[in-house]
PDB file of N, CA and C in Angstrom:
ATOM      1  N   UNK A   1      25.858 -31.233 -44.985  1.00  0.00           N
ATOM      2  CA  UNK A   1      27.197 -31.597 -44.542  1.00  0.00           C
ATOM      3  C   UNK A   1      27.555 -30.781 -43.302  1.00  0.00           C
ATOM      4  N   UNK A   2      27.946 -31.593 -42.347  1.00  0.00           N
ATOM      5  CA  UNK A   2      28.390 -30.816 -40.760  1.00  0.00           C
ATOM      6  C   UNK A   2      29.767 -29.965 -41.400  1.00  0.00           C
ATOM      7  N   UNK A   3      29.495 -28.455 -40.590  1.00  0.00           N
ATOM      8  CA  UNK A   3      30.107 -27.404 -40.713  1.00  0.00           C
ATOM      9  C   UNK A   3      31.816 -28.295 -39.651  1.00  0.00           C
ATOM     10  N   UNK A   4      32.835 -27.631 -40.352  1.00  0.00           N
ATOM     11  CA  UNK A   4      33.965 -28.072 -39.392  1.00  0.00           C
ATOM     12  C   UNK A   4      34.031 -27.143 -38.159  1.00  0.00           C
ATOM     13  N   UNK A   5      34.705 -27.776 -36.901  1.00  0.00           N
ATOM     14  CA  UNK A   5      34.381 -27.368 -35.728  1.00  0.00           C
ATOM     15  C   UNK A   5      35.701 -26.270 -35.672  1.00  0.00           C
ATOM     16  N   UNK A   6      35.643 -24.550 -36.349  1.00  0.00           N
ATOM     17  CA  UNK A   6      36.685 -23.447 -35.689  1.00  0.00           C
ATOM     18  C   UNK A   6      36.409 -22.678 -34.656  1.00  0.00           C
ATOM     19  N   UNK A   7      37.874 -22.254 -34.432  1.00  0.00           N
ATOM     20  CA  UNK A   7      37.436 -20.997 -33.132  1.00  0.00           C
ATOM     21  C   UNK A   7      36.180 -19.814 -33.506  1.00  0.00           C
ATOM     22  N   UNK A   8      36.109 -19.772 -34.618  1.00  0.00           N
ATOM     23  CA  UNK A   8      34.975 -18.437 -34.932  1.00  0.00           C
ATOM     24  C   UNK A   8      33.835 -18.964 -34.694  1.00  0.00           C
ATOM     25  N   UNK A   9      33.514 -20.233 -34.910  1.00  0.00           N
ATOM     26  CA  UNK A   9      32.403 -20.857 -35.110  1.00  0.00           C
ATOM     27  C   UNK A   9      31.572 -20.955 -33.202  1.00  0.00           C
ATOM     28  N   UNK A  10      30.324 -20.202 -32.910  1.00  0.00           N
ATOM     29  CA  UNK A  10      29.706 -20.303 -32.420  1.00  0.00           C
ATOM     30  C   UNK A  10      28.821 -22.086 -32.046  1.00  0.00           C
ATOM     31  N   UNK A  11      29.313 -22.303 -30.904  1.00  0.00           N
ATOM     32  CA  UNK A  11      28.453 -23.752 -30.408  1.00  0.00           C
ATOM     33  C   UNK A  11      27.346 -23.672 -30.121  1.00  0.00           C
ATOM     34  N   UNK A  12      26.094 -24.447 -30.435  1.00  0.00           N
ATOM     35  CA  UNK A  12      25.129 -24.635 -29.446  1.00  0.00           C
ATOM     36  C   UNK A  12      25.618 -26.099 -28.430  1.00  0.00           C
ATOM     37  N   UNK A  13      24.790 -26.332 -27.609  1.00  0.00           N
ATOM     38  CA  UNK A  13      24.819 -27.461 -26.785  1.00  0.00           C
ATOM     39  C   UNK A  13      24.206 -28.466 -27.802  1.00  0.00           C
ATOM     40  N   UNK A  14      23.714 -28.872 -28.541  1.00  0.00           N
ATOM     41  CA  UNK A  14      23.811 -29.639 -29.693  1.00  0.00           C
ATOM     42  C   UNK A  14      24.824 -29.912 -30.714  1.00  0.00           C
ATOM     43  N   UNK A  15      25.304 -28.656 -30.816  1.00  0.00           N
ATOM     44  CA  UNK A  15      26.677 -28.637 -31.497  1.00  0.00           C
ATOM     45  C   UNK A  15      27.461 -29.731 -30.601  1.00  0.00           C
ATOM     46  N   UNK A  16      27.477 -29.226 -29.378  1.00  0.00           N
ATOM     47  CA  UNK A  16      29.041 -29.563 -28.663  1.00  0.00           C
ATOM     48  C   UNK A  16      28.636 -31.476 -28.153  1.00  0.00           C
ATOM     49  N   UNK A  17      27.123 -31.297 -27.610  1.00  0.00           N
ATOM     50  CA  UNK A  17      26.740 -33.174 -27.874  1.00  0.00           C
ATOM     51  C   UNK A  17      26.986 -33.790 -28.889  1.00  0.00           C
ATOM     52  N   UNK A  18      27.061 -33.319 -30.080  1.00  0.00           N
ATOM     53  CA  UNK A  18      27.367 -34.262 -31.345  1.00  0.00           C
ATOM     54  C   UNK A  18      28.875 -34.261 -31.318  1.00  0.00           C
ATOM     55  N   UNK A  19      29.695 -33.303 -31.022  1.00  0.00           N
ATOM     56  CA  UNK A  19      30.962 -33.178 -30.922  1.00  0.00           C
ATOM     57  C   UNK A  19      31.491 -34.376 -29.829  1.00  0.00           C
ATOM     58  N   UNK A  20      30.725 -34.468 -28.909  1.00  0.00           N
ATOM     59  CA  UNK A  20      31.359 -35.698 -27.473  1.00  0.00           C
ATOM     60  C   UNK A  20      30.611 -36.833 -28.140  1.00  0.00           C
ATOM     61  N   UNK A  21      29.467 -37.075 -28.766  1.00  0.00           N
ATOM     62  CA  UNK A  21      29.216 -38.260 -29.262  1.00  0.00           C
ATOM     63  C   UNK A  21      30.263 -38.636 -30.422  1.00  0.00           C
ATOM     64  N   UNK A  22      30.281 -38.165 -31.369  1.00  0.00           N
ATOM     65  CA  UNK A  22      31.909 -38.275 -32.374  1.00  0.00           C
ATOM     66  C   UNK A  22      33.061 -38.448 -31.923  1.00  0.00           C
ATOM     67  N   UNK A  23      33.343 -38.187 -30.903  1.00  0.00           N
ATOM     68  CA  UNK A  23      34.388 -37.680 -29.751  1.00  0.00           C
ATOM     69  C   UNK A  23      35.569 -37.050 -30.481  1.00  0.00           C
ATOM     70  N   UNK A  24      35.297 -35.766 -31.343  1.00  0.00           N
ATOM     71  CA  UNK A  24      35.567 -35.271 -32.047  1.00  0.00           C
ATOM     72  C   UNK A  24      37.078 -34.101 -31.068  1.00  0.00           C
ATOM     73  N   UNK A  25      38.128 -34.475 -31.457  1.00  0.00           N
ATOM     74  CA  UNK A  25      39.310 -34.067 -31.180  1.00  0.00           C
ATOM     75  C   UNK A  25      39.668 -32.568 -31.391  1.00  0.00           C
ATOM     76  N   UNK A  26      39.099 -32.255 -32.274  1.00  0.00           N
ATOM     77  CA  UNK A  26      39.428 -30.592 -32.350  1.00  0.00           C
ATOM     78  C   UNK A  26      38.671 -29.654 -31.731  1.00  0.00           C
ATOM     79  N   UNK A  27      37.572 -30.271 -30.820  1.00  0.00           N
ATOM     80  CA  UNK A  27      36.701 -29.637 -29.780  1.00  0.00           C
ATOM     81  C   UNK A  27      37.422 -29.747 -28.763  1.00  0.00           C
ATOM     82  N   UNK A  28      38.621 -30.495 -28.339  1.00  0.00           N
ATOM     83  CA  UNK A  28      38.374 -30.524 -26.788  1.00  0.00           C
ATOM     84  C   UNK A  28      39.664 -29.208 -26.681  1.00  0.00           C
ATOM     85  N   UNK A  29      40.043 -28.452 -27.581  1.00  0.00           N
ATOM     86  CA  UNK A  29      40.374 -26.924 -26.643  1.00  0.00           C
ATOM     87  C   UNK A  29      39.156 -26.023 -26.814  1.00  0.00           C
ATOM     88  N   UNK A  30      38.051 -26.502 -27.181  1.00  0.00           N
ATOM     89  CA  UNK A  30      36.678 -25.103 -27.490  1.00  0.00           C
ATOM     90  C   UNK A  30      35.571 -25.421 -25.526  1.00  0.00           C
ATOM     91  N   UNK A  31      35.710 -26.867 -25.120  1.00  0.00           N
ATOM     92  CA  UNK A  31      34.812 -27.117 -24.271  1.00  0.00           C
ATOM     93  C   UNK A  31      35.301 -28.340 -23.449  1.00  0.00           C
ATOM     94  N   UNK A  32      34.969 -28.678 -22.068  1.00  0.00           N
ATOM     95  CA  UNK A  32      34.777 -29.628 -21.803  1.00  0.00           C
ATOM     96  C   UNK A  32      33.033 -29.948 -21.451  1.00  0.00           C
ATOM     97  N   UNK A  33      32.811 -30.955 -20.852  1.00  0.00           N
ATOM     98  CA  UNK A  33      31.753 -31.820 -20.135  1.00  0.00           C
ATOM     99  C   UNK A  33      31.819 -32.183 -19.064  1.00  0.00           C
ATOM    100  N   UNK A  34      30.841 -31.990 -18.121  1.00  0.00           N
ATOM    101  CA  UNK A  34      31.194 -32.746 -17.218  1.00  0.00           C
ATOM    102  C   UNK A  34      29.790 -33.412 -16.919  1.00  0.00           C
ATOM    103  N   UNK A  35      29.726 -35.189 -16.052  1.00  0.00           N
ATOM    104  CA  UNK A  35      28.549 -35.721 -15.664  1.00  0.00           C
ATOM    105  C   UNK A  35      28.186 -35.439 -14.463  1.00  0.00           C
ATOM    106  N   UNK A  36      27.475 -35.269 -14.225  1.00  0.00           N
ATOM    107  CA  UNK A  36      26.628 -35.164 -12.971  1.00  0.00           C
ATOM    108  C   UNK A  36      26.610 -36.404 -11.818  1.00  0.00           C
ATOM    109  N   UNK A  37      26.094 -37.948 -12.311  1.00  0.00           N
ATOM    110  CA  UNK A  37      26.145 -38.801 -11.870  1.00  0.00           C
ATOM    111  C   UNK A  37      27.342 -39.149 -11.491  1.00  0.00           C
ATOM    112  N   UNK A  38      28.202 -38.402 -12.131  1.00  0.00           N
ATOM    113  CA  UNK A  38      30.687 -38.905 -11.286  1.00  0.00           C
ATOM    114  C   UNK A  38      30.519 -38.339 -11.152  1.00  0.00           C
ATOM    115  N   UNK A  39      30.538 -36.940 -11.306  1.00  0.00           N
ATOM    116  CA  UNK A  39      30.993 -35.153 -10.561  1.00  0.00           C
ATOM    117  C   UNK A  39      32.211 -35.400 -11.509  1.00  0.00           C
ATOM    118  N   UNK A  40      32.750 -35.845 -12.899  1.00  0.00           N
ATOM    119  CA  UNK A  40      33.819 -35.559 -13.667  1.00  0.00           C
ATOM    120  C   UNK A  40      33.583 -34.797 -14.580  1.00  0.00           C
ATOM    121  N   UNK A  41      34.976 -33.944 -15.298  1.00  0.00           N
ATOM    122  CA  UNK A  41      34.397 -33.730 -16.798  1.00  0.00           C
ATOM    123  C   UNK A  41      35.369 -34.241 -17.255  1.00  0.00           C
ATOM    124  N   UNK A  42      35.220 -33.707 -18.747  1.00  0.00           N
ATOM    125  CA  UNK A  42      36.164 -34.664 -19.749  1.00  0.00           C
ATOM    126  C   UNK A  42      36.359 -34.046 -20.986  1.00  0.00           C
ATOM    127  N   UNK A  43      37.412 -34.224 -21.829  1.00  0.00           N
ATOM    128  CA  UNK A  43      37.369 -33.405 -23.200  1.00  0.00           C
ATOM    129  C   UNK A  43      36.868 -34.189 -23.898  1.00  0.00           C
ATOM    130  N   UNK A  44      36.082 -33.103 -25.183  1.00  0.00           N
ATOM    131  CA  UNK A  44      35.176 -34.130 -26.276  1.00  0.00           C
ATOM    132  C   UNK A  44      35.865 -35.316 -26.701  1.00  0.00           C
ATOM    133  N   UNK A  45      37.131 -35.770 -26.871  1.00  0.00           N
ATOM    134  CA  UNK A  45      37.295 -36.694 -27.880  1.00  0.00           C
ATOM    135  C   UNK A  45      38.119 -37.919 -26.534  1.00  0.00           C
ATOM    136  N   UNK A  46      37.442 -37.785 -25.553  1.00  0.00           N
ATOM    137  CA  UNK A  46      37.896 -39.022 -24.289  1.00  0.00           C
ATOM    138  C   UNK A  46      36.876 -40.072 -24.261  1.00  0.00           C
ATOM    139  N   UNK A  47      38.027 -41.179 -24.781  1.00  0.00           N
ATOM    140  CA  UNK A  47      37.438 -42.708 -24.751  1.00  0.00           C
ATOM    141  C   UNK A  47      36.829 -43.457 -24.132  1.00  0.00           C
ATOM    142  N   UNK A  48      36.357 -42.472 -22.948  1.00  0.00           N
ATOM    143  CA  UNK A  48      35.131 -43.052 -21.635  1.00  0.00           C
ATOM    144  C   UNK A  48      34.001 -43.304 -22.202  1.00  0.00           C
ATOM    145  N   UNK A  49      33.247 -44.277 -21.392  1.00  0.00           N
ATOM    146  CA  UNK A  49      31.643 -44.661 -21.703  1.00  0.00           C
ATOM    147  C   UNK A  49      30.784 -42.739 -22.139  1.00  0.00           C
ATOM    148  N   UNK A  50      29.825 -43.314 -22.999  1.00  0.00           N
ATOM    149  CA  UNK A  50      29.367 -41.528 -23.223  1.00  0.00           C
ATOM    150  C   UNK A  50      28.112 -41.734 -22.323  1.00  0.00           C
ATOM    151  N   UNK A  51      28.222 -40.604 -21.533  1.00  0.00           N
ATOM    152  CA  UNK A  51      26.775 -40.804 -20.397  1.00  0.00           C
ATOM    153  C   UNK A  51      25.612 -40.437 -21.076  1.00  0.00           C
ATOM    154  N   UNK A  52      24.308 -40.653 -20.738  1.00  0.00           N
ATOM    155  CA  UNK A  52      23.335 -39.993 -20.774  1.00  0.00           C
ATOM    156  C   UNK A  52      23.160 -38.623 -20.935  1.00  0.00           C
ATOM    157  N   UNK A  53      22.468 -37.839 -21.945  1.00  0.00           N
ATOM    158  CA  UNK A  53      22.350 -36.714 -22.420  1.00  0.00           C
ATOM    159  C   UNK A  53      21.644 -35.873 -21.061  1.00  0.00           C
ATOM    160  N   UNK A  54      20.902 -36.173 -20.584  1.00  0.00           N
ATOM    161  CA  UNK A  54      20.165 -35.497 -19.255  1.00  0.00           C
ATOM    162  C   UNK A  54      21.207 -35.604 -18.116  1.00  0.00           C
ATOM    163  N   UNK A  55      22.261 -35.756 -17.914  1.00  0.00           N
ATOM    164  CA  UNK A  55      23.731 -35.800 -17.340  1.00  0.00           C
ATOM    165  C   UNK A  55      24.420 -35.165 -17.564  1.00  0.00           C
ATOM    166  N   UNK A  56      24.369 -34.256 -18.852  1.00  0.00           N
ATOM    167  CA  UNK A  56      25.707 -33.142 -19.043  1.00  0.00           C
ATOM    168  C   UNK A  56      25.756 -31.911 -19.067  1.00  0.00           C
ATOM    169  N   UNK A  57      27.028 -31.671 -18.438  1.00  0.00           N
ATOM    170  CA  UNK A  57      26.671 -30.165 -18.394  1.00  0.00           C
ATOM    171  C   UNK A  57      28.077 -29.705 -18.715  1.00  0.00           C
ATOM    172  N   UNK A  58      28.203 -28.594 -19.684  1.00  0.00           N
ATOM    173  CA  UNK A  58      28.635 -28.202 -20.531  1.00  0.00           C
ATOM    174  C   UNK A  58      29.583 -27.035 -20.298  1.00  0.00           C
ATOM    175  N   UNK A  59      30.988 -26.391 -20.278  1.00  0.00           N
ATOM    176  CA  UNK A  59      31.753 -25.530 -19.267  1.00  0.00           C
ATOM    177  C   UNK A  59      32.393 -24.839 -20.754  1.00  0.00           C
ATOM    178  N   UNK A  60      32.958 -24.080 -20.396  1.00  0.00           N
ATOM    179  CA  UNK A  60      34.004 -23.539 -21.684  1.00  0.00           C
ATOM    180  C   UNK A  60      35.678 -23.638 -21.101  1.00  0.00           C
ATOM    181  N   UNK A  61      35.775 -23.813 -20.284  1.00  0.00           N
ATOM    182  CA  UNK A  61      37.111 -24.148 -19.936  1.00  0.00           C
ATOM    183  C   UNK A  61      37.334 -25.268 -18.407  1.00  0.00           C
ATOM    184  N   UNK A  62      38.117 -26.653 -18.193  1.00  0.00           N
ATOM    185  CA  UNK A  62      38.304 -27.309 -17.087  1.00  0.00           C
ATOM    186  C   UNK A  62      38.417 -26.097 -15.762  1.00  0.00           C
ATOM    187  N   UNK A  63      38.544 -24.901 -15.673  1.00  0.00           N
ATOM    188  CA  UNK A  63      38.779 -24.453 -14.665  1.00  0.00           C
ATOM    189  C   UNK A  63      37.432 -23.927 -13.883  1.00  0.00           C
ATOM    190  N   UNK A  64      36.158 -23.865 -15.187  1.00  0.00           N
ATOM    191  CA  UNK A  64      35.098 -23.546 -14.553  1.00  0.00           C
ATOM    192  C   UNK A  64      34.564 -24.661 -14.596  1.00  0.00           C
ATOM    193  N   UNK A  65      34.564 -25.721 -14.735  1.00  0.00           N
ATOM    194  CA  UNK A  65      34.158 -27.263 -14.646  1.00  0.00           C
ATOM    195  C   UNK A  65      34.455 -27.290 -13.195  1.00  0.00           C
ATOM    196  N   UNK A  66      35.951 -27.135 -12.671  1.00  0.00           N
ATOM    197  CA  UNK A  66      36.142 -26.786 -11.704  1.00  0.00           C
ATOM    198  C   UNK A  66      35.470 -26.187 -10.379  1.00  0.00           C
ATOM    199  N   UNK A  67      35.502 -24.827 -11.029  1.00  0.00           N
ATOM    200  CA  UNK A  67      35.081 -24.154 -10.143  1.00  0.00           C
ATOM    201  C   UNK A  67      33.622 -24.344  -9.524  1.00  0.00           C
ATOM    202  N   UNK A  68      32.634 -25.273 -10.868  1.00  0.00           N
ATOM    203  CA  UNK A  68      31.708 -26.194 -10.055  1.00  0.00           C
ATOM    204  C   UNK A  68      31.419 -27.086  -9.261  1.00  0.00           C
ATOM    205  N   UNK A  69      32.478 -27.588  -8.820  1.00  0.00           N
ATOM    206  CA  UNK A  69      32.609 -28.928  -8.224  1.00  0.00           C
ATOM    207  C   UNK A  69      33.166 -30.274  -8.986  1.00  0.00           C
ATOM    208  N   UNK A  70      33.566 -30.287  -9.797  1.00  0.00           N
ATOM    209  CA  UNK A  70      33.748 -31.210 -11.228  1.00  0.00           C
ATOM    210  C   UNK A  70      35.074 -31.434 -11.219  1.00  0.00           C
ATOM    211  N   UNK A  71      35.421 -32.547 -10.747  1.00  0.00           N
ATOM    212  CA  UNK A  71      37.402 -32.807 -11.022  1.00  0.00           C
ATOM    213  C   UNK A  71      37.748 -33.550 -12.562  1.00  0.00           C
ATOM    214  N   UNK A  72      38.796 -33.818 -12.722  1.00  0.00           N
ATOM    215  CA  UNK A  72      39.396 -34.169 -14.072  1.00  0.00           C
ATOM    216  C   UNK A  72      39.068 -35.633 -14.309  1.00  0.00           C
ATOM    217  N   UNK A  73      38.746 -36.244 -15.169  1.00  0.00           N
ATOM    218  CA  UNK A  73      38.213 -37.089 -15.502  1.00  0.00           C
ATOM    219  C   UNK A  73      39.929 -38.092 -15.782  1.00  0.00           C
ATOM    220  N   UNK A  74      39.998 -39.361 -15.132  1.00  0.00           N
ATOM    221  CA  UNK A  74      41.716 -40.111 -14.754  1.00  0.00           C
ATOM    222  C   UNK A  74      41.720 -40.888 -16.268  1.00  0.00           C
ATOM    223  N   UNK A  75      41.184 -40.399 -17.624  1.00  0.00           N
ATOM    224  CA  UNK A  75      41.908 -40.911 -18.548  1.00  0.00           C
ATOM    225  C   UNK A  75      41.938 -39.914 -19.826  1.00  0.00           C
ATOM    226  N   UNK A  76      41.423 -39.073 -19.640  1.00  0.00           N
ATOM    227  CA  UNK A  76      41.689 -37.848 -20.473  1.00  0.00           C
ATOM    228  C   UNK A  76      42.599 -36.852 -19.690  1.00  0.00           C
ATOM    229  N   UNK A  77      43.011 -36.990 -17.902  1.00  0.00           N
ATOM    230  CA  UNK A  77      43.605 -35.426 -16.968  1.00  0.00           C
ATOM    231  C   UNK A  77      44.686 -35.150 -18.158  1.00  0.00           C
TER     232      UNK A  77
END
């Protein structure tokens, strides 16, 4: 049985892909995503198409999504 997603609880990047594939709502204050192919990210539980796994890359807060080049994704901002 999948562990529930808390602040104590340590992510892997498997963790947090199963979390954006679920588009699991109580992740999106632990991480965003962002794709490579838009230059967007997005919080786990945003109703956008889910990209390709070799496309994501993985931030702990929109400001360092940011600070990569990565703007707000126009249906989760």
């Amino acid at each position: 049985m999948p562990q529930p997603l808390s602040r104590a609880t340590v992510l892997t990047d498997d963790d947090r892909w199963q979390a954006v594939r679920d588009r699991k709502a109580a992740a999106d204050a632990r991480f965003v995503y962002a794709v490579s192919s838009t230059g967007i990210y997005c919080r786990p539980s945003c109703p956008s198409r889910r990209p390709r796994r070799d496309r994501v890359a993985f931030f702990s807060s929109p400001d360092a999504a940011e600070a990569d080049g990565f703007r707000a994704c126009l249906r989760c901002r």
